[in-house]
N, C-alpha and C. Protein backbone atom coordinates (compact mmCIF):
# COMPACT_ATOMS: atom_id res chain seq x y z
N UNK A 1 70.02 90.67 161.38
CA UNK A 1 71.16 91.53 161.76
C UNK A 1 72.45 90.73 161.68
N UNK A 2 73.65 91.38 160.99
CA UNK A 2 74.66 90.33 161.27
C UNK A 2 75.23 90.31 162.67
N UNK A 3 75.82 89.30 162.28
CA UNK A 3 76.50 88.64 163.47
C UNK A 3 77.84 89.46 164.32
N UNK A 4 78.35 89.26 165.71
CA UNK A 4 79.51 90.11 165.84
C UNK A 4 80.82 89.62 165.27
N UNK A 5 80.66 88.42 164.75
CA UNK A 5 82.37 87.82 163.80
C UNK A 5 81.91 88.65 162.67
N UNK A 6 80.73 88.89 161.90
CA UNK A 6 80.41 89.31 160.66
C UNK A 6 81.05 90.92 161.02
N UNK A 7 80.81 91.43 161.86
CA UNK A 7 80.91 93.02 162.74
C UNK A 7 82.35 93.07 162.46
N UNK A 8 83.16 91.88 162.99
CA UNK A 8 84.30 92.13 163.42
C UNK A 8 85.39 91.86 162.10
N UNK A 9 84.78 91.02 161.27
CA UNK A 9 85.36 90.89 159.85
C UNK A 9 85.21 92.23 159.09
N UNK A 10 84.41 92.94 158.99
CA UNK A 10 83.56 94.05 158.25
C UNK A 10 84.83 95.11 158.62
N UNK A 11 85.27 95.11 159.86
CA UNK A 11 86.08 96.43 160.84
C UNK A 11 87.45 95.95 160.28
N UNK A 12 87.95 94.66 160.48
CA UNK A 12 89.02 93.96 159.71
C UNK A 12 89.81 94.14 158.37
N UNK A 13 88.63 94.29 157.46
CA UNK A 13 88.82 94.58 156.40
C UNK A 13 89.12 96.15 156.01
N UNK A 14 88.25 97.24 156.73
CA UNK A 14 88.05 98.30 156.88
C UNK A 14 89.62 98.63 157.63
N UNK A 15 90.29 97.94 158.49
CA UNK A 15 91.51 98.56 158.70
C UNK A 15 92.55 98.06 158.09
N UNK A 16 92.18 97.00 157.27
CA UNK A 16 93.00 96.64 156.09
C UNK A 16 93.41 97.60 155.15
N UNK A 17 91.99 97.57 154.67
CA UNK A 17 92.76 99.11 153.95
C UNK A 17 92.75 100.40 153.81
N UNK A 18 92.57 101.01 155.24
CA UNK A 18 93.07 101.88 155.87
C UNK A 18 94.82 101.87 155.87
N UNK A 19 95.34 100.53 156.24
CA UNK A 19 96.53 100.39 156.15
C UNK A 19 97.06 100.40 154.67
N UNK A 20 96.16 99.25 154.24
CA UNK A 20 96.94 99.82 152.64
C UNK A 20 97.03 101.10 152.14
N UNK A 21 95.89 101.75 152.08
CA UNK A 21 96.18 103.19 151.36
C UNK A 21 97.26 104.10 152.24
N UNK A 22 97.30 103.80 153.89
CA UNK A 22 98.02 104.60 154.07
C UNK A 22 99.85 104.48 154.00
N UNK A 23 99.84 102.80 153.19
CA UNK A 23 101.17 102.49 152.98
C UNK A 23 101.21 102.83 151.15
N UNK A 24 100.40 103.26 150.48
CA UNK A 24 100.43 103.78 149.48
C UNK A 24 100.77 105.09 149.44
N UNK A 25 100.14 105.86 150.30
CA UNK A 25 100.04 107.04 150.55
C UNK A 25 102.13 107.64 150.29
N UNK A 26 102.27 106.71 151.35
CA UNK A 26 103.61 106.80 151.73
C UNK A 26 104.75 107.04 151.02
N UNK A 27 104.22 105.31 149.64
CA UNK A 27 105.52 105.00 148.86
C UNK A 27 105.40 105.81 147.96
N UNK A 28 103.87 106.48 147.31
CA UNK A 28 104.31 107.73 146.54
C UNK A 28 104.76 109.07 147.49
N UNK A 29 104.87 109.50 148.41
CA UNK A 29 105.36 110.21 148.91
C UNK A 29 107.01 110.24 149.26
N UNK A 30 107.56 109.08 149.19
CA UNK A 30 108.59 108.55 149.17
C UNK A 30 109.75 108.86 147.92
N UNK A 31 108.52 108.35 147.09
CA UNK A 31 109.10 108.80 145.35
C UNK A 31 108.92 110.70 144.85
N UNK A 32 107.98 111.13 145.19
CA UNK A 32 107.41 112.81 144.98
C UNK A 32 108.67 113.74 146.11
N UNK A 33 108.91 113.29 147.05
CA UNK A 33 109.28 114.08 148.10
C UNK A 33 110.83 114.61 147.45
N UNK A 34 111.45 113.69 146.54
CA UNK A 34 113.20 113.95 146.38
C UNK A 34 112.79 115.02 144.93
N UNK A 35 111.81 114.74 144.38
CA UNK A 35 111.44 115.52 143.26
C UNK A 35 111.58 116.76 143.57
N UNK A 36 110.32 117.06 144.63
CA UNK A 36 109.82 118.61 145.30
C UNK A 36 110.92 119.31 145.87
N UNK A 37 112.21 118.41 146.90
CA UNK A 37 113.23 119.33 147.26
C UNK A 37 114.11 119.49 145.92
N UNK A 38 114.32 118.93 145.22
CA UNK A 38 114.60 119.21 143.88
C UNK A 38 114.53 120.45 143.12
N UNK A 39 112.91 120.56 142.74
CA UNK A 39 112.20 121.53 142.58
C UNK A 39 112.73 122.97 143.60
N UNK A 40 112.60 122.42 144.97
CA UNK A 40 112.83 123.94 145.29
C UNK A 40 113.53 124.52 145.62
N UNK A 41 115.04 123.37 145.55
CA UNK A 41 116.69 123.86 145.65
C UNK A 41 116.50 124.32 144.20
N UNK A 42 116.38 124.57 143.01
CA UNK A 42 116.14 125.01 141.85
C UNK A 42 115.77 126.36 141.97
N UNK A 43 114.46 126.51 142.86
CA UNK A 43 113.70 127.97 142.59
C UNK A 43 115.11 128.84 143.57
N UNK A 44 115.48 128.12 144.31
CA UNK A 44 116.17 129.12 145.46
C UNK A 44 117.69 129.45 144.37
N UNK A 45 118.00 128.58 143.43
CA UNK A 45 118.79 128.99 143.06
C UNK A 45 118.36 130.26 141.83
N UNK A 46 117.72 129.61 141.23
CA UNK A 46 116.99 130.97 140.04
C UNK A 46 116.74 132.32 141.24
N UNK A 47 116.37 132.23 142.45
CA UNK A 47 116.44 133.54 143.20
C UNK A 47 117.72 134.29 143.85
N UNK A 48 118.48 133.06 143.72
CA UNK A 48 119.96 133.49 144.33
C UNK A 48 120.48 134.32 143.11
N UNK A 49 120.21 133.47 141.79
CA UNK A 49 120.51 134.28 140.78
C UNK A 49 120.20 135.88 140.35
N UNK A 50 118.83 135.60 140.52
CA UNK A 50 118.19 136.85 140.76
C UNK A 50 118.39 138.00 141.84
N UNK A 51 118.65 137.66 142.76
CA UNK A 51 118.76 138.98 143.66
C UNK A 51 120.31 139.22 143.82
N UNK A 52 121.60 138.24 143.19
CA UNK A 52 122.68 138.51 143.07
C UNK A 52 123.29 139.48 142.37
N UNK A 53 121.89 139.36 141.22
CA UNK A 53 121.80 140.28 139.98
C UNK A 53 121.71 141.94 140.10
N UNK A 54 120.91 141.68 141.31
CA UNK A 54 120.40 142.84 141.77
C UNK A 54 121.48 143.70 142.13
N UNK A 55 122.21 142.95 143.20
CA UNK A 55 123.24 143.82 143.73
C UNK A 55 124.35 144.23 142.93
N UNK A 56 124.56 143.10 141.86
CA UNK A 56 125.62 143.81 140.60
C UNK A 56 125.16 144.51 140.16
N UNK A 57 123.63 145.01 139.88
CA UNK A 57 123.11 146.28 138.81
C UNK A 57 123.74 147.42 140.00
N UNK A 58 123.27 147.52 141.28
CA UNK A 58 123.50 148.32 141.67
C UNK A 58 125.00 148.75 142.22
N UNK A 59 125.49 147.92 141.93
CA UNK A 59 127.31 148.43 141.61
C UNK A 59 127.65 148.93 140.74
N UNK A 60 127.12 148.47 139.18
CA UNK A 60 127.37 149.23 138.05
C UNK A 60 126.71 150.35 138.14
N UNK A 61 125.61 150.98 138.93
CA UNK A 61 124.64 152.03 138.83
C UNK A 61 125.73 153.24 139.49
N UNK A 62 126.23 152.54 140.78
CA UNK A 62 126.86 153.44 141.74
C UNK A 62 128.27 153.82 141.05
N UNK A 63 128.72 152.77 140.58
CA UNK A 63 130.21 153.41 139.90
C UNK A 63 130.01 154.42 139.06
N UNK A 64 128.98 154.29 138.18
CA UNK A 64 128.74 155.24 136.44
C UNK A 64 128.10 156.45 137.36
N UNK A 65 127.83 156.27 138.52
CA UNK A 65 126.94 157.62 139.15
C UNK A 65 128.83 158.39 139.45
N UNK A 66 129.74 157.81 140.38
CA UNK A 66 130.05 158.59 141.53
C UNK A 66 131.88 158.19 141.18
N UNK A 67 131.78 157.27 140.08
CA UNK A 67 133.30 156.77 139.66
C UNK A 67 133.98 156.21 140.73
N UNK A 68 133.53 155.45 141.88
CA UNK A 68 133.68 155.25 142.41
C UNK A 68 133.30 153.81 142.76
N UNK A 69 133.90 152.77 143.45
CA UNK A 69 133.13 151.27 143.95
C UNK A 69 132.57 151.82 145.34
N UNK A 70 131.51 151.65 145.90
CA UNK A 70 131.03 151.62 147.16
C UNK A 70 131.79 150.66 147.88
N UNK A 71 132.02 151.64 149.59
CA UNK A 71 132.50 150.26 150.09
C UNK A 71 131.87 149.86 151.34
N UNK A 72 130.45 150.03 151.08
CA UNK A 72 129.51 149.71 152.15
C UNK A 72 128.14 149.41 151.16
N UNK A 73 127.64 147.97 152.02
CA UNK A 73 126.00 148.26 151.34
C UNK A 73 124.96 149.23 151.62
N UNK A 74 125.79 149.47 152.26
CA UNK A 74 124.59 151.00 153.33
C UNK A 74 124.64 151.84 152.01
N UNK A 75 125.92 151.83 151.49
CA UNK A 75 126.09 153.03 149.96
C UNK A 75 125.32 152.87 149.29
N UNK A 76 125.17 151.86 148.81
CA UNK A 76 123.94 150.89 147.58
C UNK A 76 122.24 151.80 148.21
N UNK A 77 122.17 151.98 149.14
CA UNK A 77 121.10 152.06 149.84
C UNK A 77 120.76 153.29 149.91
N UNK A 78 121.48 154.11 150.27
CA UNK A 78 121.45 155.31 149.99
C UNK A 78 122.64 156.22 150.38
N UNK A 79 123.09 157.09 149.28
CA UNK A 79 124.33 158.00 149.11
C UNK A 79 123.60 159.21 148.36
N UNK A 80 123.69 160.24 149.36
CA UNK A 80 123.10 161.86 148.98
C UNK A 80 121.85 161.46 148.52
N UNK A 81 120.95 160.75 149.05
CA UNK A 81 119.96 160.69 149.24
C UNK A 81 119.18 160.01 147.74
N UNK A 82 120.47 158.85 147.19
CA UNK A 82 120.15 158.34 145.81
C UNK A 82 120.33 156.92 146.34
N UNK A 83 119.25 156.04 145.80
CA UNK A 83 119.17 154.77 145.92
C UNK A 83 119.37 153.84 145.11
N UNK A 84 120.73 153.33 145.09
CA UNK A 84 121.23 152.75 143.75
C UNK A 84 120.35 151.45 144.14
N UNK A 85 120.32 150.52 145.28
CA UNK A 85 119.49 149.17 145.71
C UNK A 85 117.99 149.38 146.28
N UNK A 86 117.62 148.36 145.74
CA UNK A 86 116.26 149.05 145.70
C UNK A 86 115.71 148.79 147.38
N UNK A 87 116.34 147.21 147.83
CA UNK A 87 116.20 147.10 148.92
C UNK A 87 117.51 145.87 149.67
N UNK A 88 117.39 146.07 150.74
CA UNK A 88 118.26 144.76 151.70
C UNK A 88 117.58 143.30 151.06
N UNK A 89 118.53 142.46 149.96
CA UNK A 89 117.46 141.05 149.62
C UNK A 89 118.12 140.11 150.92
N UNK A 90 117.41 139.25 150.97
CA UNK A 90 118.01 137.98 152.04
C UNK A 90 118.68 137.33 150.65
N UNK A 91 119.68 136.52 151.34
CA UNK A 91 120.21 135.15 150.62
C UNK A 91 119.05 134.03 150.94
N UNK A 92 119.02 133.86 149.55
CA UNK A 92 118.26 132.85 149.85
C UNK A 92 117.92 131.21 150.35
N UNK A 93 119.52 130.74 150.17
CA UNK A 93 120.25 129.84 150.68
C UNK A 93 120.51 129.82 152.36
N UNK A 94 120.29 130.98 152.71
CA UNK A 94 120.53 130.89 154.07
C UNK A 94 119.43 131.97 154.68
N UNK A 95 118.71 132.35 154.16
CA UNK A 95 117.42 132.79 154.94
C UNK A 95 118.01 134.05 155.30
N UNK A 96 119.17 134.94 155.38
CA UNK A 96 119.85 135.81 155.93
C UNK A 96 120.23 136.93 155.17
N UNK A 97 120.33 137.77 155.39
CA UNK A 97 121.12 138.96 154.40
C UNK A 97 122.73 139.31 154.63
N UNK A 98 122.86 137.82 154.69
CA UNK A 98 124.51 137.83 155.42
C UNK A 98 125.32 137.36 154.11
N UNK A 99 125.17 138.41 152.85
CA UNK A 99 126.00 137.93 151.58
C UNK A 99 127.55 137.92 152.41
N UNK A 100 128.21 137.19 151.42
CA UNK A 100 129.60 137.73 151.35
C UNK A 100 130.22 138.64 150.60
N UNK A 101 131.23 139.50 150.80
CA UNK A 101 131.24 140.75 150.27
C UNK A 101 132.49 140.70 148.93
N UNK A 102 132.07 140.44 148.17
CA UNK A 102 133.51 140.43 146.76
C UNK A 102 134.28 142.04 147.04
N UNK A 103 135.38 142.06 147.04
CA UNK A 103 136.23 143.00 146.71
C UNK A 103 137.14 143.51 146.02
N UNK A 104 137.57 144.37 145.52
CA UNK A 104 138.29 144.67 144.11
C UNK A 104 139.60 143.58 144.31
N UNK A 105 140.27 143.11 142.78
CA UNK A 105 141.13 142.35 143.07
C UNK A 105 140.79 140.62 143.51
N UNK A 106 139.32 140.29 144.01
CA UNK A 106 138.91 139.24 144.76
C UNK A 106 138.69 138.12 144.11
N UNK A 107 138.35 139.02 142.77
CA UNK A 107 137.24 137.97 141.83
C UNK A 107 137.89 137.61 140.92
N UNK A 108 137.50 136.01 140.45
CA UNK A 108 138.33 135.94 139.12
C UNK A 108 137.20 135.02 138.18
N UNK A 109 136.79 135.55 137.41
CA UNK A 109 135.44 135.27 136.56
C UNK A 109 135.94 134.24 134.80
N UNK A 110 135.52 133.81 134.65
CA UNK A 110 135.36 133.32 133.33
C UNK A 110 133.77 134.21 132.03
N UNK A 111 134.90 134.76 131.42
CA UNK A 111 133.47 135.38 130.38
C UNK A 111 133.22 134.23 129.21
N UNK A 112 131.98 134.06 129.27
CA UNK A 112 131.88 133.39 128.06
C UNK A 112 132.12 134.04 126.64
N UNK A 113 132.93 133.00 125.80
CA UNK A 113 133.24 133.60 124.66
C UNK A 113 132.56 132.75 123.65
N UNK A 114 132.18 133.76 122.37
CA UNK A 114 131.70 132.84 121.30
C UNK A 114 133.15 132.73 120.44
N UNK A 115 132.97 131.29 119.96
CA UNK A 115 134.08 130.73 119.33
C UNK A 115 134.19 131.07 117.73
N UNK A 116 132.68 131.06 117.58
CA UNK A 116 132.57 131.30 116.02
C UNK A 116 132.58 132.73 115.63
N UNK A 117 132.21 133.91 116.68
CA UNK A 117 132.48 135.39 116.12
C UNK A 117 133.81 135.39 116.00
N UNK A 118 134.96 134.95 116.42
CA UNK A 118 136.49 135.00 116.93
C UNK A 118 137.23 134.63 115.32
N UNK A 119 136.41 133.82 115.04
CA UNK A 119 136.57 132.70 113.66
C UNK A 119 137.92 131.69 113.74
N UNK A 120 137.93 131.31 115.14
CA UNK A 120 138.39 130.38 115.15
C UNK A 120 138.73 129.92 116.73
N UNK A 121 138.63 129.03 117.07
CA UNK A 121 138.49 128.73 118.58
C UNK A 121 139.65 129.35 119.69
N UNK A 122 139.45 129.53 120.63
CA UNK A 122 140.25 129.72 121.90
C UNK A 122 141.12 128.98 122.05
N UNK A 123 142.82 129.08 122.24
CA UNK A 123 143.12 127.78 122.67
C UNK A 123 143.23 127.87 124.14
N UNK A 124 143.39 128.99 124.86
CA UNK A 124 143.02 128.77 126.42
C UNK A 124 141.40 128.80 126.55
N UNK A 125 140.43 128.61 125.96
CA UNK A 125 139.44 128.35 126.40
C UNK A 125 138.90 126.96 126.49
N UNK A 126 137.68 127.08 127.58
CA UNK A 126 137.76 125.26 127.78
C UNK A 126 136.01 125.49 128.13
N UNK A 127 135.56 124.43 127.29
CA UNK A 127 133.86 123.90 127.20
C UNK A 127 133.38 124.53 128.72
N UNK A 128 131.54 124.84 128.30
CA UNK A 128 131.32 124.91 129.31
C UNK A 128 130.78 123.65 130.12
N UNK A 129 130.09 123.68 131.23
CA UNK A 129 129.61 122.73 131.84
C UNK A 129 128.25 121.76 131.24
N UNK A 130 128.41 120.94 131.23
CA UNK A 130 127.38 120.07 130.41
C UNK A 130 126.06 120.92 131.07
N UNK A 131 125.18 120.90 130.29
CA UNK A 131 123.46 122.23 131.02
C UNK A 131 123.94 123.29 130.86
N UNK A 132 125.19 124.14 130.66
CA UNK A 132 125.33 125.13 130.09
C UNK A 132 125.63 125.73 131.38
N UNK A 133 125.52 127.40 131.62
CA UNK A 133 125.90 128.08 132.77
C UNK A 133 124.89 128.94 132.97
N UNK A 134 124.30 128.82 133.99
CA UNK A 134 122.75 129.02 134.52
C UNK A 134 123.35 130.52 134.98
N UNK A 135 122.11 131.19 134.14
CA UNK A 135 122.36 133.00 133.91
C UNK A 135 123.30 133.39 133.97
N UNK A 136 124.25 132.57 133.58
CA UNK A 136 125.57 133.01 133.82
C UNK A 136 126.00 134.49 132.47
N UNK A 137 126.93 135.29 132.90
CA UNK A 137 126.55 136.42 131.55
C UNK A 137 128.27 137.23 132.08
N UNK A 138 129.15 138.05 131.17
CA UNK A 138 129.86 138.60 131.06
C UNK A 138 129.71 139.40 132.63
N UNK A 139 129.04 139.98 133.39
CA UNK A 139 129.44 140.48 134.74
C UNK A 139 128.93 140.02 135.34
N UNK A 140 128.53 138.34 135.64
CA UNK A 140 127.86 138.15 136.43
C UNK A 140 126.84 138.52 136.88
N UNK A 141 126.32 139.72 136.55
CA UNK A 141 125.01 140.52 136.64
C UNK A 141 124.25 140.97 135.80
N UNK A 142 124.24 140.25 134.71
CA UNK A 142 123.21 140.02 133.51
C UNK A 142 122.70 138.71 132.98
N UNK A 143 121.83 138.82 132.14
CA UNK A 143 121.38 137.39 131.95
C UNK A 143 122.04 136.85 130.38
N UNK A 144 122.90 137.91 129.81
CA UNK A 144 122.88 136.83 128.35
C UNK A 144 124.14 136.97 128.15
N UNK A 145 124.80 136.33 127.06
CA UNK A 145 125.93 135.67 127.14
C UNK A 145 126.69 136.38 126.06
N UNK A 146 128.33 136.33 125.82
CA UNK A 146 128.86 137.45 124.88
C UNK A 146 128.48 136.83 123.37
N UNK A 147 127.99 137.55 122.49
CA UNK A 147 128.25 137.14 121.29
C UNK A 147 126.87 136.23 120.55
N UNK A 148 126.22 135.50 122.08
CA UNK A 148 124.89 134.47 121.82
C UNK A 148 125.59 132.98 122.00
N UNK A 149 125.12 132.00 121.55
CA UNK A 149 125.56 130.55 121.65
C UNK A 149 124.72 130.27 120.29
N UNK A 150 125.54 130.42 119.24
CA UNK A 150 125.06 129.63 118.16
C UNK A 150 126.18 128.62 117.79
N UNK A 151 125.28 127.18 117.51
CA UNK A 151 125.23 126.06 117.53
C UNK A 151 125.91 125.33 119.08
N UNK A 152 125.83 126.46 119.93
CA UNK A 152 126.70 125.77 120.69
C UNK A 152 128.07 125.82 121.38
N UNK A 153 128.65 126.36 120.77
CA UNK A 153 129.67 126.74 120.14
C UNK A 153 130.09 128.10 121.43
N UNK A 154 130.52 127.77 122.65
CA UNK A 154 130.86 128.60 123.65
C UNK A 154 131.97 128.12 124.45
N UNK A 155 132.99 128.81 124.28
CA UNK A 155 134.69 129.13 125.30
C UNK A 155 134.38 129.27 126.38
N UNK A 156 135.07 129.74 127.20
CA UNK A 156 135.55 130.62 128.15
C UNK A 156 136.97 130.90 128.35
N UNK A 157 136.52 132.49 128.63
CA UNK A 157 138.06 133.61 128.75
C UNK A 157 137.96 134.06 130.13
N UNK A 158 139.22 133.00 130.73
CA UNK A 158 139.34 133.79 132.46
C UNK A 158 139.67 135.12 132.31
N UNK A 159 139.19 135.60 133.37
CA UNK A 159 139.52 136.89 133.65
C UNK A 159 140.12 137.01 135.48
N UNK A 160 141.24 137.59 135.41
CA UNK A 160 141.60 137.21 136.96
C UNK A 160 141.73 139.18 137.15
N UNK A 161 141.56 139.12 138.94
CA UNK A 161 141.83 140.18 139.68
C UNK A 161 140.62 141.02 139.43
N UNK A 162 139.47 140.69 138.86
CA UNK A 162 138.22 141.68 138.58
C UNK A 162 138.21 142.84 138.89
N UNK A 163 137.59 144.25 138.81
CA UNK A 163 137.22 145.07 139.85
C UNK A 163 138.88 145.83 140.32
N UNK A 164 139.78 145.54 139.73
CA UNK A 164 141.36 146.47 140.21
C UNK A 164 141.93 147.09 138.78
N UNK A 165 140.75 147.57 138.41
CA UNK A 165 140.91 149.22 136.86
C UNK A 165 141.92 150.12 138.16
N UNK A 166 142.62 150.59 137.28
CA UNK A 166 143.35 151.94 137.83
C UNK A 166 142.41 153.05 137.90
N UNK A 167 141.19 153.16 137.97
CA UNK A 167 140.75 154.51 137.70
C UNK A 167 139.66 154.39 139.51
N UNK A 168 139.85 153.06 140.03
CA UNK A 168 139.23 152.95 141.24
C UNK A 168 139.63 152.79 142.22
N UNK A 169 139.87 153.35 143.77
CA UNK A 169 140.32 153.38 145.16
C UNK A 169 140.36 152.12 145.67
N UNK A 170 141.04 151.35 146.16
CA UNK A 170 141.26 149.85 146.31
C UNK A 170 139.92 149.67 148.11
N UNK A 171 140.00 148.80 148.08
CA UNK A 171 138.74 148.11 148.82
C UNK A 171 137.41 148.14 148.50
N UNK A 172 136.91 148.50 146.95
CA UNK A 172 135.58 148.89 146.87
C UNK A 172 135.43 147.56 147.07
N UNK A 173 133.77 147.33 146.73
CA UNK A 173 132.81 146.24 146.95
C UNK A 173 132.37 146.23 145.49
N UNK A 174 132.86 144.83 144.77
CA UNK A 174 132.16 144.92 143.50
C UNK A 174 131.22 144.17 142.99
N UNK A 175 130.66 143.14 144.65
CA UNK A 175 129.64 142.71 144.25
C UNK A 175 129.65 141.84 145.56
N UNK A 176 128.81 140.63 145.37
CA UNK A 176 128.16 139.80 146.56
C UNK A 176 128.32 138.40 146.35
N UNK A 177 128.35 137.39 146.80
CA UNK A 177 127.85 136.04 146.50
C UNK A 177 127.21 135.56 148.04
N UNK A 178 126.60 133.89 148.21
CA UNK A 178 126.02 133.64 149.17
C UNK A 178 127.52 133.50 150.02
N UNK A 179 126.89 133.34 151.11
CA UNK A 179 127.53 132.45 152.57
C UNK A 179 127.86 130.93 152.33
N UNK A 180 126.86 130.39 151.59
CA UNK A 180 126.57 129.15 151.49
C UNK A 180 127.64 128.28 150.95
N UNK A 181 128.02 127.09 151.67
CA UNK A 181 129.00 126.27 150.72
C UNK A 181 128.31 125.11 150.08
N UNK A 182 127.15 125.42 150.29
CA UNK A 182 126.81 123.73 149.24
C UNK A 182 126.69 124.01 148.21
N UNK A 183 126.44 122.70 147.60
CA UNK A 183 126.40 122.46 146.12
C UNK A 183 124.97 122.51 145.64
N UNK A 184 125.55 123.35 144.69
CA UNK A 184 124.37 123.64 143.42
C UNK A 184 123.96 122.39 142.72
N UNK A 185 122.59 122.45 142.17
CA UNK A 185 122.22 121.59 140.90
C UNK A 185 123.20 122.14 139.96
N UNK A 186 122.82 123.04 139.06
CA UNK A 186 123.61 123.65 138.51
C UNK A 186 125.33 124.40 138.53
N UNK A 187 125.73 124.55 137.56
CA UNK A 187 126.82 125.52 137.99
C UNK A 187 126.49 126.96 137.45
N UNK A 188 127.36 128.10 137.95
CA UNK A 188 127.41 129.49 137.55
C UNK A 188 128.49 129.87 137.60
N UNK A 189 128.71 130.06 136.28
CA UNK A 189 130.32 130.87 136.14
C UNK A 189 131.60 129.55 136.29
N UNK A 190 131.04 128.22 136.13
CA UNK A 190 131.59 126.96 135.94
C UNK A 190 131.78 126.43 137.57
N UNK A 191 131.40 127.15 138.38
CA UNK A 191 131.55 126.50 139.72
C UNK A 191 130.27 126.02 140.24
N UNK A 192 130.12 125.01 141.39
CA UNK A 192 128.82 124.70 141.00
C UNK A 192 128.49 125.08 143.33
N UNK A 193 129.85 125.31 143.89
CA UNK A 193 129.32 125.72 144.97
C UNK A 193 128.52 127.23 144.92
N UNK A 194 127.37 127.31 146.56
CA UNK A 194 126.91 128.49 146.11
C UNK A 194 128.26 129.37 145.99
N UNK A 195 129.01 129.91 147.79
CA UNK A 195 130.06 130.66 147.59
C UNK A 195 130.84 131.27 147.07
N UNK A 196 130.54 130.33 145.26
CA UNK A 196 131.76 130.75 144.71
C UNK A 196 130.87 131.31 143.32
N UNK A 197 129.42 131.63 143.55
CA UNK A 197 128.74 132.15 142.50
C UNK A 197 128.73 133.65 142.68
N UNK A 198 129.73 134.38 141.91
CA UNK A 198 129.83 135.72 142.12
C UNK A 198 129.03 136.57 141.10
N UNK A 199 128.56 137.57 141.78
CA UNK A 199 127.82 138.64 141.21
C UNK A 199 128.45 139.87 140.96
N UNK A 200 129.10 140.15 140.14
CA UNK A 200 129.96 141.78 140.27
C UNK A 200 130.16 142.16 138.88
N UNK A 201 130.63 143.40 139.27
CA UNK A 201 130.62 144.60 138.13
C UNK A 201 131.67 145.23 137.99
N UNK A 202 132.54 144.71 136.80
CA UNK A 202 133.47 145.70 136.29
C UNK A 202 133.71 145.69 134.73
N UNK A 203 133.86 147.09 134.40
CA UNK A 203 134.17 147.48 133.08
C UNK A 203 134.89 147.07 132.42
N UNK A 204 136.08 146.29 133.12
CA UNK A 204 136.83 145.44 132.14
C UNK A 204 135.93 144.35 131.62
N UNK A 205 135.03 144.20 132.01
CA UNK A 205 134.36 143.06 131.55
C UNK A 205 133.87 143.28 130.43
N UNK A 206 132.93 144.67 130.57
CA UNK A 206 131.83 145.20 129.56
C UNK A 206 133.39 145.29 128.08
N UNK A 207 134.27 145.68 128.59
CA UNK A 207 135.15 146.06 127.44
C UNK A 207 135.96 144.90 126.66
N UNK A 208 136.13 143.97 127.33
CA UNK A 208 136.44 142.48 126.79
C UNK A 208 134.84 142.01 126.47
N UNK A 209 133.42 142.67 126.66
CA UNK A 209 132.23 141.85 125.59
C UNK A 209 132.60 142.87 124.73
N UNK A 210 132.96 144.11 124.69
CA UNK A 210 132.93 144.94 122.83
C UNK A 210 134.06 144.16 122.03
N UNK A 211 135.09 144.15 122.78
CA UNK A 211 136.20 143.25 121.62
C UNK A 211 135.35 141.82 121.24
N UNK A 212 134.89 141.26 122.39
CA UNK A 212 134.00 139.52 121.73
C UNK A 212 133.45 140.34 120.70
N UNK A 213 132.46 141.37 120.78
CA UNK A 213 131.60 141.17 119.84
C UNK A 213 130.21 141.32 120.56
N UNK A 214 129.94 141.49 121.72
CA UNK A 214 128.69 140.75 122.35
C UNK A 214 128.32 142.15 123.28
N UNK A 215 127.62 141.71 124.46
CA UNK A 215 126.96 142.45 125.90
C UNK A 215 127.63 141.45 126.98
N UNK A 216 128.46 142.38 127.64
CA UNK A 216 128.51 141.72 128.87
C UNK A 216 127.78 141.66 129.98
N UNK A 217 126.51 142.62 130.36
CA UNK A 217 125.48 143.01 131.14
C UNK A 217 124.49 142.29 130.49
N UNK A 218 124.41 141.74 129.14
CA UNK A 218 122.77 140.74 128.74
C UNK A 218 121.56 142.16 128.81
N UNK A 219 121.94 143.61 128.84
CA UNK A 219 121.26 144.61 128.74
C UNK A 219 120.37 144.88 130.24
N UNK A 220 121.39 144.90 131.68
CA UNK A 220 120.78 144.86 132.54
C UNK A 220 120.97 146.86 132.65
């Protein structure tokens, strides 16, 4: 039978590397962990994108219904018993359904322009952001861009006072962005805080993508 130093060496070793693996354990966890919040400040933004989207479809739905901007989300929800939103989304940045509310006049958007349908460049337009502009699209509430991006080859045309057409009652709601002031991985619409990633819907937009050449909705 061994001995109790033999016992006690045997246990020694055994919490040796217990310790090692569990200081292994660690330093890849150390290295994986900045990845994963990475990863899932990413997904929250592809969802911010997404359900921002949402609420611009259902601004463009409610105007082409009633010629009108809603100036409540309760409207989106239901007006004469029509449901332009399908439902209340949370922000996803803040766990809350506490968007902030864009209002006519509020917004001032950059449309992407193609340089090469134009046949010859912008001179008030200026590059986009290196990675490009994440779903970024002519109303903020579509996914594709005026004209396409061939070779690359993408402007931008500010557009200031959004959402204040003469043909609409001043205070509508023409769309949403988060609460949130932090910073994005990405940018949208060349800004890269959430706050300032707006989602809205106006026809001047759709009508400056027919002169580009393009879709300003990306066919939402």
């Amino acid at each position: 039978m061994p001995g109790r130093s033999q016992i006690r060496n045997q246990k020694g070793y055994l919490l040796l590397s217990v310790m090692l693996l569990v200081a292994i354990m660690l330093l890849m966890l150390s290295i994986e962990a900045p990845r994963m919040a990475q990863q899932i400040k990413r997904d929250k933004e592809n969802e911010l994108i997404h359900r921002g989207k949402e609420y611009a479809k259902a601004v463009r739905k409610y105007v082409r219904k009633t010629g009108n901007y809603p100036t409540s989300l309760e409207q989106l929800e239901d007006t004469n018993h029509v449901r332009f939103l399908r439902k209340r989304f949370e922000d996803p940045m803040t766990g809350k359904a506490d968007w902030k509310l864009v209002h006519q006049g509020e917004a001032e958007v950059k449309i992407p322009q193609n340089q090469n349908n134009s046949g010859s460049s912008n001179p008030a337009a200026s590059p986009t952001p290196q990675g490009g502009t994440l779903g970024g699209s002519g109303t903020l509430g579509g996914s594709g861009t005026l004209g396409g991006q061939p070779n690359g080859q993408v402007g931008t045309l500010p557009t200031s006072n959004v959402g204040n057409g003469p043909q609409f009652g001043g205070g509508g709601i023409i769309g949403v962005a988060s609460t949130s002031k932090e910073t994005g991985i990405h940018e949208f619409n060349g800004n890269s805080e959430y706050d300032k990633w707006l989602f809205v819907y106006d026809p001047k937009l759709e009508q400056a993508a027919a002169t580009l050449g393009g879709s300003a909705d990306g066919g939402i």
